[in-house]
N, C-alpha and C. Protein backbone atom coordinates (compact mmCIF):
# COMPACT_ATOMS: atom_id res chain seq x y z
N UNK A 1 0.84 -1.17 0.00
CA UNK A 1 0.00 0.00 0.00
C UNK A 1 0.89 1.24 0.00
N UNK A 2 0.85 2.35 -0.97
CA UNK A 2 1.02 3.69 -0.90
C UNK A 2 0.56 4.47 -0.20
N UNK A 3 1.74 5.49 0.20
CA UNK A 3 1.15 6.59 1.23
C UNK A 3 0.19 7.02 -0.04
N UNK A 4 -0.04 7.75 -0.76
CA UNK A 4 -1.44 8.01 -1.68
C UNK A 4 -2.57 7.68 -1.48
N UNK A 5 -1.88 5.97 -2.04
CA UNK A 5 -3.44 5.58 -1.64
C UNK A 5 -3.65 5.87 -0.23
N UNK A 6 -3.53 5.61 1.10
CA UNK A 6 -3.79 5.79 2.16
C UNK A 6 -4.41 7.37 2.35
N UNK A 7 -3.49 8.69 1.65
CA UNK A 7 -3.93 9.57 1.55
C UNK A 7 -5.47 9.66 1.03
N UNK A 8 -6.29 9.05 -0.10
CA UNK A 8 -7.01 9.05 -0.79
C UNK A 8 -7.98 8.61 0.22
N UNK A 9 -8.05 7.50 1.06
CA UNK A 9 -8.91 7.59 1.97
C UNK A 9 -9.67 8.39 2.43
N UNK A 10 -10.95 7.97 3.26
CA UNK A 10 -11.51 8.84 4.38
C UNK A 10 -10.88 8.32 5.82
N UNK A 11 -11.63 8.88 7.07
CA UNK A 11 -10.97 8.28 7.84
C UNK A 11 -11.41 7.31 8.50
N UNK A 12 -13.18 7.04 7.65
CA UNK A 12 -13.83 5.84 8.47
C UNK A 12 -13.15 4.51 7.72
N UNK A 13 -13.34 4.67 6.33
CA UNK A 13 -12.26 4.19 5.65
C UNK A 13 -10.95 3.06 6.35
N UNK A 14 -10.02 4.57 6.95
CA UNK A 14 -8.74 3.75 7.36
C UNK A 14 -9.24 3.14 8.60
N UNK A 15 -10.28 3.57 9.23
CA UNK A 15 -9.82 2.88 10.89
C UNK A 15 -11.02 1.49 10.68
N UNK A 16 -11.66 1.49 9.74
CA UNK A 16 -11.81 -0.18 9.30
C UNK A 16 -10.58 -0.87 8.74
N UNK A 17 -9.75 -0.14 7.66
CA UNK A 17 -8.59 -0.85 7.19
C UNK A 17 -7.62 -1.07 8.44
N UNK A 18 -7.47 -0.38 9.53
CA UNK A 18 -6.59 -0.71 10.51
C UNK A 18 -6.81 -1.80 11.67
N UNK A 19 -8.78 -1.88 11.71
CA UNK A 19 -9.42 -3.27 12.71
C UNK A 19 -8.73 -4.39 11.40
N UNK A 20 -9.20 -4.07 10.22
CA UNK A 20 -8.69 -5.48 9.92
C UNK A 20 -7.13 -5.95 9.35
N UNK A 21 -6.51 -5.22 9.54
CA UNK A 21 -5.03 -5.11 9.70
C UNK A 21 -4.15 -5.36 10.86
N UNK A 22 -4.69 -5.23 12.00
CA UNK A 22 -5.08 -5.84 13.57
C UNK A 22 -4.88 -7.09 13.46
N UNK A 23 -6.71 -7.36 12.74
CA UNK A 23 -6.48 -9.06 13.44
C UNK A 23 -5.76 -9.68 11.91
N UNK A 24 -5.52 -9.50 10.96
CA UNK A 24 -4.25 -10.03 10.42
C UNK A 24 -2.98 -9.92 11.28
N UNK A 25 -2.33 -8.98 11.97
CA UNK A 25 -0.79 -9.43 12.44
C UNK A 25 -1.00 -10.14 13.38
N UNK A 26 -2.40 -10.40 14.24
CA UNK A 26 -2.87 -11.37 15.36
C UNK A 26 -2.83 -12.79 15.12
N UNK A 27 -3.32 -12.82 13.52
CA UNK A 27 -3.31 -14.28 13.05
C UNK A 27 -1.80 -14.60 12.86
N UNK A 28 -0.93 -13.42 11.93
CA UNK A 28 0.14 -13.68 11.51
C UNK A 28 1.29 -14.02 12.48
N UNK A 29 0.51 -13.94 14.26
CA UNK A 29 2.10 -14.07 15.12
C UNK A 29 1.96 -14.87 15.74
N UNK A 30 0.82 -15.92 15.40
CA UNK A 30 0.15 -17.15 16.15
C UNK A 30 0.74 -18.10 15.16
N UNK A 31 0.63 -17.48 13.36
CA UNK A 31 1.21 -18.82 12.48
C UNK A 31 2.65 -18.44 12.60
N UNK A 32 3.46 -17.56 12.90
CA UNK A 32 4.65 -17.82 13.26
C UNK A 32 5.43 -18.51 14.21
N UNK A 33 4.43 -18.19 15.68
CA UNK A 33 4.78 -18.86 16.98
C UNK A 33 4.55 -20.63 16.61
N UNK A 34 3.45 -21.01 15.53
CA UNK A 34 3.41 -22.26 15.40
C UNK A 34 3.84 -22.98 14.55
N UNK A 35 4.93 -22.30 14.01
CA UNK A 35 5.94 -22.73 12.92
C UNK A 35 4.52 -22.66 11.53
N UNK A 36 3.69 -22.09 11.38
CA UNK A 36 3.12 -22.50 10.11
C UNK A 36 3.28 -20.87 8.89
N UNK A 37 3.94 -20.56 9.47
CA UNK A 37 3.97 -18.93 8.76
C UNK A 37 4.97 -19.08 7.22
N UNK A 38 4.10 -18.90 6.26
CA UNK A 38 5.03 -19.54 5.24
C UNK A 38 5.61 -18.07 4.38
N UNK A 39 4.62 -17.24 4.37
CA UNK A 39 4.88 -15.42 4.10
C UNK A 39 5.60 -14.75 4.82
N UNK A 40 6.95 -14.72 5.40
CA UNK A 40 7.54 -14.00 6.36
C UNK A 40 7.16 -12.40 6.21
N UNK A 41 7.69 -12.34 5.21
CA UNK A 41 7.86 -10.69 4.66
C UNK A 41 6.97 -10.26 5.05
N UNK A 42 5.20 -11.01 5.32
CA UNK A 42 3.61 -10.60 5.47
C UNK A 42 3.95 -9.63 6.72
N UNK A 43 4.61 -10.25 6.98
CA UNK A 43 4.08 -9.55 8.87
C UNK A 43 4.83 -7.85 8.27
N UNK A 44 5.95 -8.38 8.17
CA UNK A 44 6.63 -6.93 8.02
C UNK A 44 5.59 -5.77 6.65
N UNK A 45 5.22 -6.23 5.98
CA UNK A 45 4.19 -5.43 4.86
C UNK A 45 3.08 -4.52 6.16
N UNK A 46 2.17 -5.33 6.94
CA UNK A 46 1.49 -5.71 7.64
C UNK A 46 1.77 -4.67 8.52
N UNK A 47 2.71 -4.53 9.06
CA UNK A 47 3.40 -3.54 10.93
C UNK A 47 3.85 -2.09 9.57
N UNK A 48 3.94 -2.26 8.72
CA UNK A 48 4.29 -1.31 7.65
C UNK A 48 3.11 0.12 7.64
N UNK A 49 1.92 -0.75 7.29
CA UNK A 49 0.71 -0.23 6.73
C UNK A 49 0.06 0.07 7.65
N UNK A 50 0.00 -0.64 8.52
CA UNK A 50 -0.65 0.21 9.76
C UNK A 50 0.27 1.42 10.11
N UNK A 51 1.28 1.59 10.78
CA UNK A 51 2.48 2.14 10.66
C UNK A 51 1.69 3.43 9.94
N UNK A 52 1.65 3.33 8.24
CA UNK A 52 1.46 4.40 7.44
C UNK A 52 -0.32 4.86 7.90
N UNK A 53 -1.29 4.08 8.06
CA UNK A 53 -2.46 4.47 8.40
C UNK A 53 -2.22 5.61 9.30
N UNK A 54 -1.79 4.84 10.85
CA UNK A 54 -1.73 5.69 12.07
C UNK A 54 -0.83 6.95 11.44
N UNK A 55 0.00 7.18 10.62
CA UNK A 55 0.41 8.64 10.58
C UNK A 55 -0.30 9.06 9.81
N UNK A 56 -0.85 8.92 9.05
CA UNK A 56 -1.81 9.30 8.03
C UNK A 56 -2.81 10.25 9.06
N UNK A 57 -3.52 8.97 9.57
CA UNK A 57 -4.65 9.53 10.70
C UNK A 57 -4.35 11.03 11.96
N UNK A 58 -2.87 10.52 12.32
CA UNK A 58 -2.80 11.73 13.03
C UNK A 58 -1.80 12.78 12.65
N UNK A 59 -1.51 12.63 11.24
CA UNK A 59 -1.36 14.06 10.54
C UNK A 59 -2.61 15.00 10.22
N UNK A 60 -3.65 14.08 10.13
CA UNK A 60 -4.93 14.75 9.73
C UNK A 60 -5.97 15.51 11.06
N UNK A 61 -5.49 14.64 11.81
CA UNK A 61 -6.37 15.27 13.39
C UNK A 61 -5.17 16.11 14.18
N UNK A 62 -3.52 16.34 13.96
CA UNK A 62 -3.10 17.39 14.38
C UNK A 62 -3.87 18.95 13.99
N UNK A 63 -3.88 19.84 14.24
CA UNK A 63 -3.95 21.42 14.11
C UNK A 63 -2.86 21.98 13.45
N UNK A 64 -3.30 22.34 11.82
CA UNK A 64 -1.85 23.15 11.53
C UNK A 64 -1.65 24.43 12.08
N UNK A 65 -0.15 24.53 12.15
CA UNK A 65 0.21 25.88 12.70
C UNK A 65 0.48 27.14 11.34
């Protein structure tokens, strides 16, 4: 995912894309802990995009000066 696209959002938008981005790294650290994680890179994409959501989100609810 692109900061863009993320930009292009609304913000009800991202904070559904971020519940279900949640319970993906929830699933993703249960199939790691149980040896079944075959996508490594997933997790890291995954802690990425949320990552870019949450600044997204609170660049937009800071106050510019």
């Amino acid at each position: 995912m692109k900061t863009g696209d993320v930009r292009a959002k609304t913000d009800d938008e991202l904070t559904e894309q971020l519940d279900t981005l949640g319970r993906e790294i929830f699933n993703l650290r249960f199939q790691r802990a149980n040896g079944q994680l075959e996508n490594t890179s997933r997790v890291r994409q995954v802690r990425r995009d949320i990552a870019r959501i949450k600044t997204v989100l609170g660049e937009r609810h800071r106050p510019a000066l």
